[in-house]
PDB file of N, CA and C in Angstrom:
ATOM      1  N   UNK A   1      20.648   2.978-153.185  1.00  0.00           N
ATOM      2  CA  UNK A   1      21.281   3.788-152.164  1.00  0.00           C
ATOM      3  C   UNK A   1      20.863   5.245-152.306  1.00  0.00           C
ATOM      4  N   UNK A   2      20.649   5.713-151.323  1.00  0.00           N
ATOM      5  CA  UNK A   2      20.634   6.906-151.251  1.00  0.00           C
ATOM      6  C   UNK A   2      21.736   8.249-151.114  1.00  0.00           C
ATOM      7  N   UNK A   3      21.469   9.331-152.131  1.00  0.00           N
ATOM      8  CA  UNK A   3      22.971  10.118-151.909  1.00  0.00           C
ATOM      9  C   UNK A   3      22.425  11.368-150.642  1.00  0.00           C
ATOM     10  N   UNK A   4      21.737  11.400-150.545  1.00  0.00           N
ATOM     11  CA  UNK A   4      21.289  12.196-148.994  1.00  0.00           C
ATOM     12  C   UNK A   4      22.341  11.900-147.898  1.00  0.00           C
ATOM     13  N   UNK A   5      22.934  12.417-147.287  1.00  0.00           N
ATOM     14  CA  UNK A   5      24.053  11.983-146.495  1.00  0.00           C
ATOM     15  C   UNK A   5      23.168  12.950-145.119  1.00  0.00           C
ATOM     16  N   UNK A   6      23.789  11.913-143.898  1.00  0.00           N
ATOM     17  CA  UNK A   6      23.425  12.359-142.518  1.00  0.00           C
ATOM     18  C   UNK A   6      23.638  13.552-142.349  1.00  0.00           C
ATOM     19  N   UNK A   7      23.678  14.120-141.199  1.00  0.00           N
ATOM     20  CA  UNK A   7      24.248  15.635-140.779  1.00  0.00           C
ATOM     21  C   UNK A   7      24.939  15.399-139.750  1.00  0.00           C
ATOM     22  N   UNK A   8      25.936  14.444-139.451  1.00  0.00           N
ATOM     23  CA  UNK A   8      26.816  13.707-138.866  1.00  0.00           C
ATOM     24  C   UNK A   8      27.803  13.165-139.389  1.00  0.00           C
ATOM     25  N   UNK A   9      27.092  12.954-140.762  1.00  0.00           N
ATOM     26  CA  UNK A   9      28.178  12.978-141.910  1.00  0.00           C
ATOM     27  C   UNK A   9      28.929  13.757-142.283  1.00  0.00           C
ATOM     28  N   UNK A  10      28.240  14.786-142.479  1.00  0.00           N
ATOM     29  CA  UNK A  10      28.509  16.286-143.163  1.00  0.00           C
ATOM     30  C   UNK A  10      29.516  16.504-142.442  1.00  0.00           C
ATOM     31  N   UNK A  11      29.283  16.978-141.215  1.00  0.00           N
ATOM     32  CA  UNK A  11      30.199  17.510-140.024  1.00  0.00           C
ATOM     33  C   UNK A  11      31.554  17.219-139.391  1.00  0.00           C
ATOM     34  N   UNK A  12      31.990  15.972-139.578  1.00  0.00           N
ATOM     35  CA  UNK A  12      32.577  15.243-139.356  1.00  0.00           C
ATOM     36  C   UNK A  12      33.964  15.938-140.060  1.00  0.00           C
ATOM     37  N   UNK A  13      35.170  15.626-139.326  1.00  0.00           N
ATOM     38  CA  UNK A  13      36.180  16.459-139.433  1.00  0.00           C
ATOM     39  C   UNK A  13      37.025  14.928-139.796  1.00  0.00           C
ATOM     40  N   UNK A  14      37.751  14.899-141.364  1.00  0.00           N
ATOM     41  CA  UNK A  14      38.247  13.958-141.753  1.00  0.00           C
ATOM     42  C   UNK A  14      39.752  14.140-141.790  1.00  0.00           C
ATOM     43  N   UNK A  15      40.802  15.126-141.242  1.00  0.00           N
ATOM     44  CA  UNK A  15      42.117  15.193-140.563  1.00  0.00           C
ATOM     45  C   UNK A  15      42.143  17.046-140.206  1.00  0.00           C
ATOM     46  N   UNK A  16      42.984  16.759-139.329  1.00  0.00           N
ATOM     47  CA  UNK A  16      43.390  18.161-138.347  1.00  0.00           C
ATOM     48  C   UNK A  16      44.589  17.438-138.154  1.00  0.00           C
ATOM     49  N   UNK A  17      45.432  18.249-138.742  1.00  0.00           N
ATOM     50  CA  UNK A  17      46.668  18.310-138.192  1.00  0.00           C
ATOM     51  C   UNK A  17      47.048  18.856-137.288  1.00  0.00           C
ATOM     52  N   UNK A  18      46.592  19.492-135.938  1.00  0.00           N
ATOM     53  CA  UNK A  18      46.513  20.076-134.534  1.00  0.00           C
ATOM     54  C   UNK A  18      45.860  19.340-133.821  1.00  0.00           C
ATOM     55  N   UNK A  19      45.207  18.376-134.013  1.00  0.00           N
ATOM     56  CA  UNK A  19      44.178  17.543-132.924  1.00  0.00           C
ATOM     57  C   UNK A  19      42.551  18.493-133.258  1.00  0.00           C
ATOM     58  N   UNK A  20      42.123  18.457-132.059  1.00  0.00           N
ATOM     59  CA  UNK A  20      40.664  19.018-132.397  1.00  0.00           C
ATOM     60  C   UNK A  20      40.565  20.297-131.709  1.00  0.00           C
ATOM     61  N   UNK A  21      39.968  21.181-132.699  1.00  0.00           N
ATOM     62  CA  UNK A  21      39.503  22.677-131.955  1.00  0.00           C
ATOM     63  C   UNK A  21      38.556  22.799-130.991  1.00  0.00           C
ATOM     64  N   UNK A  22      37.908  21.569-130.137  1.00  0.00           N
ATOM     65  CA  UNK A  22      37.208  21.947-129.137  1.00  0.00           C
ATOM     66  C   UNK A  22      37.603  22.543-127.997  1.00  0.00           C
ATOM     67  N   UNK A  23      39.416  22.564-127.532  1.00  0.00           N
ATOM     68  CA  UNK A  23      39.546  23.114-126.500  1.00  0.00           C
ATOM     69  C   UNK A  23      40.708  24.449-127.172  1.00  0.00           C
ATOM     70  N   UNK A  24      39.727  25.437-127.803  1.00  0.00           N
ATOM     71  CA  UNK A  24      40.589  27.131-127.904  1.00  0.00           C
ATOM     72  C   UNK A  24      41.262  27.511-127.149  1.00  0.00           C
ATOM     73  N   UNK A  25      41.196  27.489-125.845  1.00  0.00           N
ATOM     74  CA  UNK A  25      41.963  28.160-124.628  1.00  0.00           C
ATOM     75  C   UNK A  25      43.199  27.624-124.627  1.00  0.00           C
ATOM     76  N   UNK A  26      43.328  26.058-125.231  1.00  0.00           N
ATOM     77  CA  UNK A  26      44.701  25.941-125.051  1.00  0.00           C
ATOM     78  C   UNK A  26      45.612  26.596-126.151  1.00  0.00           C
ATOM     79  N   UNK A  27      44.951  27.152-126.994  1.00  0.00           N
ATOM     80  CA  UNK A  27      45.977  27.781-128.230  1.00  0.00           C
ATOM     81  C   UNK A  27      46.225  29.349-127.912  1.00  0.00           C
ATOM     82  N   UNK A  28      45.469  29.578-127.136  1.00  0.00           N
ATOM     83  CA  UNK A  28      45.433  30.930-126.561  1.00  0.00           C
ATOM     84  C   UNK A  28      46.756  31.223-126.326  1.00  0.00           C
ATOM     85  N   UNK A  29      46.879  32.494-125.996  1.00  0.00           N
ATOM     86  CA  UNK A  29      48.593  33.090-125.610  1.00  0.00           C
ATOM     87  C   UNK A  29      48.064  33.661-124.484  1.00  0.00           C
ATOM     88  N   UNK A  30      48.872  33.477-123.320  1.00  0.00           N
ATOM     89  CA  UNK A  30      48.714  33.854-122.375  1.00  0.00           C
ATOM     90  C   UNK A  30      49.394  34.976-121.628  1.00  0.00           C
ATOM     91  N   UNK A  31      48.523  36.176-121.200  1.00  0.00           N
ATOM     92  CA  UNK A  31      48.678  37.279-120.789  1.00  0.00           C
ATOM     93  C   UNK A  31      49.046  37.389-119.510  1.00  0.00           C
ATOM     94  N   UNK A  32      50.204  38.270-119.181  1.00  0.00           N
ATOM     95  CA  UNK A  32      51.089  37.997-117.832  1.00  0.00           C
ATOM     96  C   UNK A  32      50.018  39.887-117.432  1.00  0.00           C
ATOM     97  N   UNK A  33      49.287  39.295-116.043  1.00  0.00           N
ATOM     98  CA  UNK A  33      48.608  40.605-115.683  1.00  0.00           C
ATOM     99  C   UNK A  33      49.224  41.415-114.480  1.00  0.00           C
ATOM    100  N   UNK A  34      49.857  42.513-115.051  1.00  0.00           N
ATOM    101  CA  UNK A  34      50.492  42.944-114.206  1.00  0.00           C
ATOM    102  C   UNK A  34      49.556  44.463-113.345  1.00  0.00           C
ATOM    103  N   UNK A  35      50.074  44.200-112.164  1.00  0.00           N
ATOM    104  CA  UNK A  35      49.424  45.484-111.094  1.00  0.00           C
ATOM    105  C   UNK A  35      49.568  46.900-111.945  1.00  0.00           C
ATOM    106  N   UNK A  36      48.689  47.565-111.707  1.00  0.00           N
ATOM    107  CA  UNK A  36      48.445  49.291-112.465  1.00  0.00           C
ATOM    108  C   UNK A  36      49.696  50.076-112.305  1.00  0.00           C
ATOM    109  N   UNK A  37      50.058  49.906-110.903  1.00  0.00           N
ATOM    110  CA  UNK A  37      51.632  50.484-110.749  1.00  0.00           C
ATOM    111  C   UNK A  37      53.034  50.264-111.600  1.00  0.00           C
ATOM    112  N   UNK A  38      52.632  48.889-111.934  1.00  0.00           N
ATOM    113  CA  UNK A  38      54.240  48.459-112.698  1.00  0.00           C
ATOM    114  C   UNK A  38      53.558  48.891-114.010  1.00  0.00           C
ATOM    115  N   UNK A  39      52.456  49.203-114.746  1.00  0.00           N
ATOM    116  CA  UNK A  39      52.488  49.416-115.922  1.00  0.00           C
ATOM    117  C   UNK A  39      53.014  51.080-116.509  1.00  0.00           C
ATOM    118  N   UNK A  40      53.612  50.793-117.777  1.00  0.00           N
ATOM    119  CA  UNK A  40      53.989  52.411-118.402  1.00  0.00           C
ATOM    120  C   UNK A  40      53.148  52.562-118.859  1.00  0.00           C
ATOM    121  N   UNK A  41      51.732  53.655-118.795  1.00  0.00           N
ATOM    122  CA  UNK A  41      51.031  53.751-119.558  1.00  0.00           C
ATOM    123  C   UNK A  41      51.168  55.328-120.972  1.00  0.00           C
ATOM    124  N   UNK A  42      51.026  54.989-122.068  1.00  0.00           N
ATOM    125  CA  UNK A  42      51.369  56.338-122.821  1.00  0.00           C
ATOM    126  C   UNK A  42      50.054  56.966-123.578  1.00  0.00           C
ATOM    127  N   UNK A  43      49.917  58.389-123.153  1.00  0.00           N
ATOM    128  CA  UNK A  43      48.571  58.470-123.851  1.00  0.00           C
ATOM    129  C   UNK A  43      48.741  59.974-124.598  1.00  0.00           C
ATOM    130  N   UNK A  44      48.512  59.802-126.136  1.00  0.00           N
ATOM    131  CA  UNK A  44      48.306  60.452-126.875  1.00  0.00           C
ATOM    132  C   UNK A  44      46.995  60.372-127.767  1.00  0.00           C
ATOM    133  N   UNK A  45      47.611  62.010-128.791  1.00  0.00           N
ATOM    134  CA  UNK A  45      46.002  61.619-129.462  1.00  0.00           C
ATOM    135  C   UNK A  45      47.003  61.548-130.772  1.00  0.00           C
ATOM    136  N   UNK A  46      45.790  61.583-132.538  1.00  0.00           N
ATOM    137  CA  UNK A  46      46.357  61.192-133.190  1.00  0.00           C
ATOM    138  C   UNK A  46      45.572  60.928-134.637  1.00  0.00           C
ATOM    139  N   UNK A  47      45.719  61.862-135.272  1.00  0.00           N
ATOM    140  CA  UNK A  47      44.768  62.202-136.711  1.00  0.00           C
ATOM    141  C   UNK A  47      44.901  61.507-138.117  1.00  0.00           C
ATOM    142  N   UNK A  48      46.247  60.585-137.758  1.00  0.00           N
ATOM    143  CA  UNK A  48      46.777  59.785-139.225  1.00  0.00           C
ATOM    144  C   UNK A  48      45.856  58.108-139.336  1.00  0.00           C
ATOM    145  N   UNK A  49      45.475  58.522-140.650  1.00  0.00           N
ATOM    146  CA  UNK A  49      44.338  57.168-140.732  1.00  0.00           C
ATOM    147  C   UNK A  49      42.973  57.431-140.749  1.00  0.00           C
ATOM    148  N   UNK A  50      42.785  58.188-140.250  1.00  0.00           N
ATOM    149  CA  UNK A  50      41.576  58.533-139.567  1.00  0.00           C
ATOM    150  C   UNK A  50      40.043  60.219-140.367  1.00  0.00           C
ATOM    151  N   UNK A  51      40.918  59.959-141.239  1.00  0.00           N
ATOM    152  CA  UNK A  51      39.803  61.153-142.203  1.00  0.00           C
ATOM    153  C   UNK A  51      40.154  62.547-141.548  1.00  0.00           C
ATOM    154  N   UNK A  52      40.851  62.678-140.905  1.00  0.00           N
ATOM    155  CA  UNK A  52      41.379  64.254-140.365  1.00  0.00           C
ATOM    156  C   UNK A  52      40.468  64.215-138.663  1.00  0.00           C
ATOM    157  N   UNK A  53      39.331  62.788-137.760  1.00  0.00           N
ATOM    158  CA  UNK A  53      39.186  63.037-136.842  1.00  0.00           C
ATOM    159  C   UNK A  53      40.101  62.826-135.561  1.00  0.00           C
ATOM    160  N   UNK A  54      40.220  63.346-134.820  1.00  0.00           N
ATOM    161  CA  UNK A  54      41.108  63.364-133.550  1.00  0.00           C
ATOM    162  C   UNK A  54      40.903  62.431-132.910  1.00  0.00           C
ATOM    163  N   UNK A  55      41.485  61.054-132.371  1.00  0.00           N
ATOM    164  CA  UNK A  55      41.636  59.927-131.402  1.00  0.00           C
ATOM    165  C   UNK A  55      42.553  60.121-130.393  1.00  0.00           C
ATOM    166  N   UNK A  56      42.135  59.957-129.010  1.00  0.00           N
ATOM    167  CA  UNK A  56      43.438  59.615-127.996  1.00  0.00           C
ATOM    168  C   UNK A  56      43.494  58.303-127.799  1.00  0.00           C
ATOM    169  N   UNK A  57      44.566  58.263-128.457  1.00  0.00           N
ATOM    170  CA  UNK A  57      45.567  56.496-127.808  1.00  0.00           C
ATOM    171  C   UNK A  57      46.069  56.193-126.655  1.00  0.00           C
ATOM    172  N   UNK A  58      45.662  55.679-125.983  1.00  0.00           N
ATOM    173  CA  UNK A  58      46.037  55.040-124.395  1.00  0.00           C
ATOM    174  C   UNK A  58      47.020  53.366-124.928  1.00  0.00           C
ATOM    175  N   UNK A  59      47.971  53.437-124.430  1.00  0.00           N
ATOM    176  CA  UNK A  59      48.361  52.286-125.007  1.00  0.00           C
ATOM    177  C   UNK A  59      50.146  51.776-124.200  1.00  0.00           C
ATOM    178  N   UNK A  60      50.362  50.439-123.797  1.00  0.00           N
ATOM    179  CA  UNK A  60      51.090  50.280-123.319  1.00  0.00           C
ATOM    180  C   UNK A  60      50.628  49.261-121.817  1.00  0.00           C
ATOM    181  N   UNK A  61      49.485  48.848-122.303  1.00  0.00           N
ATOM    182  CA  UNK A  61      48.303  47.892-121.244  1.00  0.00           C
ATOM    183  C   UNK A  61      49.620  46.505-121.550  1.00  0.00           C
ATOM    184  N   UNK A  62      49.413  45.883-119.924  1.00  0.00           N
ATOM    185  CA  UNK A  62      50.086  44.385-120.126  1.00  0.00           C
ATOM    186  C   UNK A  62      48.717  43.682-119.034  1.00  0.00           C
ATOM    187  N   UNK A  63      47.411  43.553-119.696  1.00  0.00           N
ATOM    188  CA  UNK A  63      46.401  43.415-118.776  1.00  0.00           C
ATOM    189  C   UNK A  63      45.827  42.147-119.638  1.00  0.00           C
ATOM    190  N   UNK A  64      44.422  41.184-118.919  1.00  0.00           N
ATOM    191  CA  UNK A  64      43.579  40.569-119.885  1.00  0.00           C
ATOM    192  C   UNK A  64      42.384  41.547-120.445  1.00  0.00           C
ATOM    193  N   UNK A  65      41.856  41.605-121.572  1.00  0.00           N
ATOM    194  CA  UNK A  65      41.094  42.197-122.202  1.00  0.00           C
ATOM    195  C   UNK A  65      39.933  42.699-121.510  1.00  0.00           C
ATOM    196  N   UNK A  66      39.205  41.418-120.372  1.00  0.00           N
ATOM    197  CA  UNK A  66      38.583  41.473-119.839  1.00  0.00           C
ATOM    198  C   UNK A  66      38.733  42.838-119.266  1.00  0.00           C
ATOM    199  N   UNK A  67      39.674  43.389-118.486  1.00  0.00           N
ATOM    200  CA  UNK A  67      40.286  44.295-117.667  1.00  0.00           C
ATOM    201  C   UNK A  67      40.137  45.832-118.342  1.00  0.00           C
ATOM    202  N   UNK A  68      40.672  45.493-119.651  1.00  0.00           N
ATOM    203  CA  UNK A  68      41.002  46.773-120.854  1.00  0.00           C
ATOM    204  C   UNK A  68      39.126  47.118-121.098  1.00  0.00           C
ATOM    205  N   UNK A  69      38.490  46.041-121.247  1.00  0.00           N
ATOM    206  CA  UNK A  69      36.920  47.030-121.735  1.00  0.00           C
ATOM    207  C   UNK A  69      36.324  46.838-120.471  1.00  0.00           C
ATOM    208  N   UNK A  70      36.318  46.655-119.166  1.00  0.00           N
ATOM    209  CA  UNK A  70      36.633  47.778-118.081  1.00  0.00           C
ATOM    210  C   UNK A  70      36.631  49.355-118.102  1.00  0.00           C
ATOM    211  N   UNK A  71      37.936  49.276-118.507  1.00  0.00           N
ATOM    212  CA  UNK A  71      38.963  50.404-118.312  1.00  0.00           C
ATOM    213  C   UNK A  71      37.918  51.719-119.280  1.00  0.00           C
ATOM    214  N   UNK A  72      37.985  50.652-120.405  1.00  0.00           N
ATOM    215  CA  UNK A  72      37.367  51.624-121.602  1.00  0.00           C
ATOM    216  C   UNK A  72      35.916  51.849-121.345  1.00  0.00           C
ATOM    217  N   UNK A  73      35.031  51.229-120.432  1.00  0.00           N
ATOM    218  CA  UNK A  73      33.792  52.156-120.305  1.00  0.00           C
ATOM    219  C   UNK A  73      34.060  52.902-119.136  1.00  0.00           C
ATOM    220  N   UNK A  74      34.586  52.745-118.242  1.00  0.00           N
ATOM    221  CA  UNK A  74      35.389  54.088-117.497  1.00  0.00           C
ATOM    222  C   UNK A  74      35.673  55.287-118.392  1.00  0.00           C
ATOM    223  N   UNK A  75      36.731  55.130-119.074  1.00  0.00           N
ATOM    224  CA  UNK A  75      37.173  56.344-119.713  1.00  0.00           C
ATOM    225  C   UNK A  75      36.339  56.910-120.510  1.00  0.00           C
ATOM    226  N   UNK A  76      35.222  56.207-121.174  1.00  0.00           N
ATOM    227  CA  UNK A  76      34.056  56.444-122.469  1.00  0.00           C
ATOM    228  C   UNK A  76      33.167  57.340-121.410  1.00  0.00           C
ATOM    229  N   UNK A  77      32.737  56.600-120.433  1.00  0.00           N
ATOM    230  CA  UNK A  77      31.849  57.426-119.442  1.00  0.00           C
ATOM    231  C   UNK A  77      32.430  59.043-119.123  1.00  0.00           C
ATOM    232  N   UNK A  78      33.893  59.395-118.365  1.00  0.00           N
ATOM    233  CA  UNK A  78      34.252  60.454-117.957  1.00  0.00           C
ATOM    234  C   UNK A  78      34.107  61.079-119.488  1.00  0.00           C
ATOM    235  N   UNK A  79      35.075  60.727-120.608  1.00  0.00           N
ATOM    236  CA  UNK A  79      34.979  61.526-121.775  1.00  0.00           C
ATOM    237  C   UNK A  79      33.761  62.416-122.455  1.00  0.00           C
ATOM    238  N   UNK A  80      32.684  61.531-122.302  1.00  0.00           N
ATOM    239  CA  UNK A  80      31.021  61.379-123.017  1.00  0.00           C
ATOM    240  C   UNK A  80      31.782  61.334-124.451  1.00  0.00           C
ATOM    241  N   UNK A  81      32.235  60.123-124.586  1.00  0.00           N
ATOM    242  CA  UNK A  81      32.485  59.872-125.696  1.00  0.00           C
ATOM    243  C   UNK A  81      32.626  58.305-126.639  1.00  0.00           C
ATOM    244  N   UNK A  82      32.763  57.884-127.739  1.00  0.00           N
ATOM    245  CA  UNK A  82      32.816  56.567-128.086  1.00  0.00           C
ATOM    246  C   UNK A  82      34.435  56.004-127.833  1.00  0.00           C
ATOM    247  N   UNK A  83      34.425  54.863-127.874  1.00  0.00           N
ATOM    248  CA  UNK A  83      35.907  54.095-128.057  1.00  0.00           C
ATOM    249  C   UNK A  83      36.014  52.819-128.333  1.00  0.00           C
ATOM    250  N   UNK A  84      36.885  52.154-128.641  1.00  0.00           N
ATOM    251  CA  UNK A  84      37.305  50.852-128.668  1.00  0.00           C
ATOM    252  C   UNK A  84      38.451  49.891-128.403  1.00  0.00           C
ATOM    253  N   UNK A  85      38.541  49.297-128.232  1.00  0.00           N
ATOM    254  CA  UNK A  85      39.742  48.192-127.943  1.00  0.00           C
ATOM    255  C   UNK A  85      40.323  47.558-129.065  1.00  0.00           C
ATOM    256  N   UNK A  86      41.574  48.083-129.126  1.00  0.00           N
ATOM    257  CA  UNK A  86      42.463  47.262-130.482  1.00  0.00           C
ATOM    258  C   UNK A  86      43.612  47.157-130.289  1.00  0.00           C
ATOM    259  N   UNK A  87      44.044  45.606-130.448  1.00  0.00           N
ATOM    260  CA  UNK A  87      45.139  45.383-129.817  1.00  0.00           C
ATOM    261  C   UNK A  87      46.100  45.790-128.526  1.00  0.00           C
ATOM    262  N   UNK A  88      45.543  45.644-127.608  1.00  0.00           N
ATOM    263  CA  UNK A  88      45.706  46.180-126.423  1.00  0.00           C
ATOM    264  C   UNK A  88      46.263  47.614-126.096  1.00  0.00           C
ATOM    265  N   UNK A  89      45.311  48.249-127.273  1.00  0.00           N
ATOM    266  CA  UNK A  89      45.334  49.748-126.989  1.00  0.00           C
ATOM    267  C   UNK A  89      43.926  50.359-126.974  1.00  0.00           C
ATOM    268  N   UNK A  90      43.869  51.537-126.182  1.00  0.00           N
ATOM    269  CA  UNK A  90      42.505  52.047-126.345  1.00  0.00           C
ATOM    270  C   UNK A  90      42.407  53.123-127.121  1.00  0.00           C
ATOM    271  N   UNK A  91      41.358  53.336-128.025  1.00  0.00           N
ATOM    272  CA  UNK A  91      41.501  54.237-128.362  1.00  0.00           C
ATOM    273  C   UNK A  91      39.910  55.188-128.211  1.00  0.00           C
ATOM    274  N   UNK A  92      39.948  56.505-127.979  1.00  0.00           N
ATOM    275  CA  UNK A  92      38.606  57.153-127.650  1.00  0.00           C
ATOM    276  C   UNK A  92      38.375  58.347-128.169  1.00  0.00           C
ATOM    277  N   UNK A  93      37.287  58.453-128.896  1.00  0.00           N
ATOM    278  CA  UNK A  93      37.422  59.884-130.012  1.00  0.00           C
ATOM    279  C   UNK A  93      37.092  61.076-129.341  1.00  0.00           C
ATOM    280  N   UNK A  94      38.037  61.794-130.195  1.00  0.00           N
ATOM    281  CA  UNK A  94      38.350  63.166-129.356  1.00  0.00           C
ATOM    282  C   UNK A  94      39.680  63.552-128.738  1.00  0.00           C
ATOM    283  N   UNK A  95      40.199  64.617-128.647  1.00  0.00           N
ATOM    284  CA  UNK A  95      41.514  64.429-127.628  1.00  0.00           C
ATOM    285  C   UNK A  95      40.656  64.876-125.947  1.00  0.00           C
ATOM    286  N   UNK A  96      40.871  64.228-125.565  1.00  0.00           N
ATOM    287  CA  UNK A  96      41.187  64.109-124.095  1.00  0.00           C
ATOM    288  C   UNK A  96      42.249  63.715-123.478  1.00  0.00           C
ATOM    289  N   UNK A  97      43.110  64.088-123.410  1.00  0.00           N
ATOM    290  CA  UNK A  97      44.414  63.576-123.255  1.00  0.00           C
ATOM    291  C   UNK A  97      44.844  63.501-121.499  1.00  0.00           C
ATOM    292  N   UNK A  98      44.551  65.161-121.168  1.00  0.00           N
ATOM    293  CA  UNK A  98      44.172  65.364-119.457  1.00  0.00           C
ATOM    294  C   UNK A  98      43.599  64.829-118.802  1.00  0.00           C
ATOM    295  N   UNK A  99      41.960  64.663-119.273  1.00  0.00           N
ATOM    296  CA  UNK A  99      41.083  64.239-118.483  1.00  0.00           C
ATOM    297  C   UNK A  99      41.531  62.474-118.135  1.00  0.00           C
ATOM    298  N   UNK A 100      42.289  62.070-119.300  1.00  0.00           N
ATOM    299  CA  UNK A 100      42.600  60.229-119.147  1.00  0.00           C
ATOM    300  C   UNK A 100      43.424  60.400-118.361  1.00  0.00           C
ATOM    301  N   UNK A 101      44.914  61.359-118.612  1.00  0.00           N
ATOM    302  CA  UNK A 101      45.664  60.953-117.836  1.00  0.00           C
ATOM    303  C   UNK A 101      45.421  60.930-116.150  1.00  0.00           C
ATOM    304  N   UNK A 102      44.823  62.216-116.171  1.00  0.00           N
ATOM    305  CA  UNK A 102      44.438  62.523-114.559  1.00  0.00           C
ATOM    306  C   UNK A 102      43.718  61.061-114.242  1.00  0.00           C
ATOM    307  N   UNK A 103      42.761  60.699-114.489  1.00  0.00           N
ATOM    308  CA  UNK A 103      42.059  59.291-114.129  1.00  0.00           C
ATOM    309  C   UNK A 103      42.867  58.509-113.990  1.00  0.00           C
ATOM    310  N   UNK A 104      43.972  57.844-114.989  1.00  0.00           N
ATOM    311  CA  UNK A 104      44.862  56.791-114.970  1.00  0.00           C
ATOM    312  C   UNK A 104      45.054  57.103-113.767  1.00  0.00           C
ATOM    313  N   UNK A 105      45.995  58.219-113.541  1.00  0.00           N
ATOM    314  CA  UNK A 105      46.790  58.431-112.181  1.00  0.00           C
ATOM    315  C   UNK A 105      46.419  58.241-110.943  1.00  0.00           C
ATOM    316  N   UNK A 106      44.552  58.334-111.241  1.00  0.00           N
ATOM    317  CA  UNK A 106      43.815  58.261-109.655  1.00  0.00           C
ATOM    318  C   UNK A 106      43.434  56.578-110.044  1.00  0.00           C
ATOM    319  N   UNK A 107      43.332  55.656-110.741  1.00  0.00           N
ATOM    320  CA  UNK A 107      43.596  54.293-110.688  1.00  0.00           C
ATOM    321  C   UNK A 107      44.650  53.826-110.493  1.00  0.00           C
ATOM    322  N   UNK A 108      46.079  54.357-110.241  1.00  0.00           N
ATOM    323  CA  UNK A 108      46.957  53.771-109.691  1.00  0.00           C
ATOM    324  C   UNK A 108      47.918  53.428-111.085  1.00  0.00           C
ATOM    325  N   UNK A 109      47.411  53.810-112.347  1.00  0.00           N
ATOM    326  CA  UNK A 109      48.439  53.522-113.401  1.00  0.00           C
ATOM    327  C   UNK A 109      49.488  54.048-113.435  1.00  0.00           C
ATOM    328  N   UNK A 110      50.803  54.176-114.236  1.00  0.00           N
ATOM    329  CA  UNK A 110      52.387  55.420-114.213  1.00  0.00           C
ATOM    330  C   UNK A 110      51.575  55.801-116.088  1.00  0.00           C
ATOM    331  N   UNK A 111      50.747  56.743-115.899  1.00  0.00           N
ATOM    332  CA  UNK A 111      50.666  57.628-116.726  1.00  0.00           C
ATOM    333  C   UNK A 111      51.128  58.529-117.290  1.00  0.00           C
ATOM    334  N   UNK A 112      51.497  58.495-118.621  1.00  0.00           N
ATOM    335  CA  UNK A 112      52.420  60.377-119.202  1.00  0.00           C
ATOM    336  C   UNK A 112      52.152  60.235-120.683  1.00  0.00           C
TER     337      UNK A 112
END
């Protein structure tokens, strides 16, 4: 006999106590997407964590992600600046705090 085993062998999933991970979406949590108007949006900036550089936090999104890095090359573009998406907050280096809010407000968000 040979101890060389298939690669069908290998692979082969011998218990899951959840059933099988081929369908992710159903474990997903699902995001209730609400219109720009009903959202509170809050935007500050914010130096703790961060080596002493300045971040503005946009945060208070009830959107799909899809939507949020959108949002965030919008705001990266007006800023000329970097950012990212974490946990359905944005965050974009530098304070700009005006320049976001004014934008939110002309997208239809409740910005302050």
């Amino acid at each position: 006999m040979s101890k060389r085993k298939d690669a069908k062998d290998r692979d082969r999933v011998v218990y899951s106590e959840f059933g099988n991970n081929s369908n992710s979406a159903a474990f997903e949590r699902a995001i209730q997407e609400l219109p720009p108007s009903q959202q509170k949006i809050r935007v500050q900036s914010s130096r703790k964590g961060r080596k002493g550089k300045t971040v503005t936090i946009v945060s208070g999104f009830q959107s799909k992600p899809e939507t949020l890095t959108k949002l965030l090359k919008q705001l990266k573009g007006l800023c000329g600046a970097g950012g990212t998406v974490k946990e359905m907050t944005l965050e974009i280096q530098g304070d700009h705090r005006e320049k976001i809010i004014d934008k939110l407000n002309q997208l239809g968000y409740n910005a302050r």
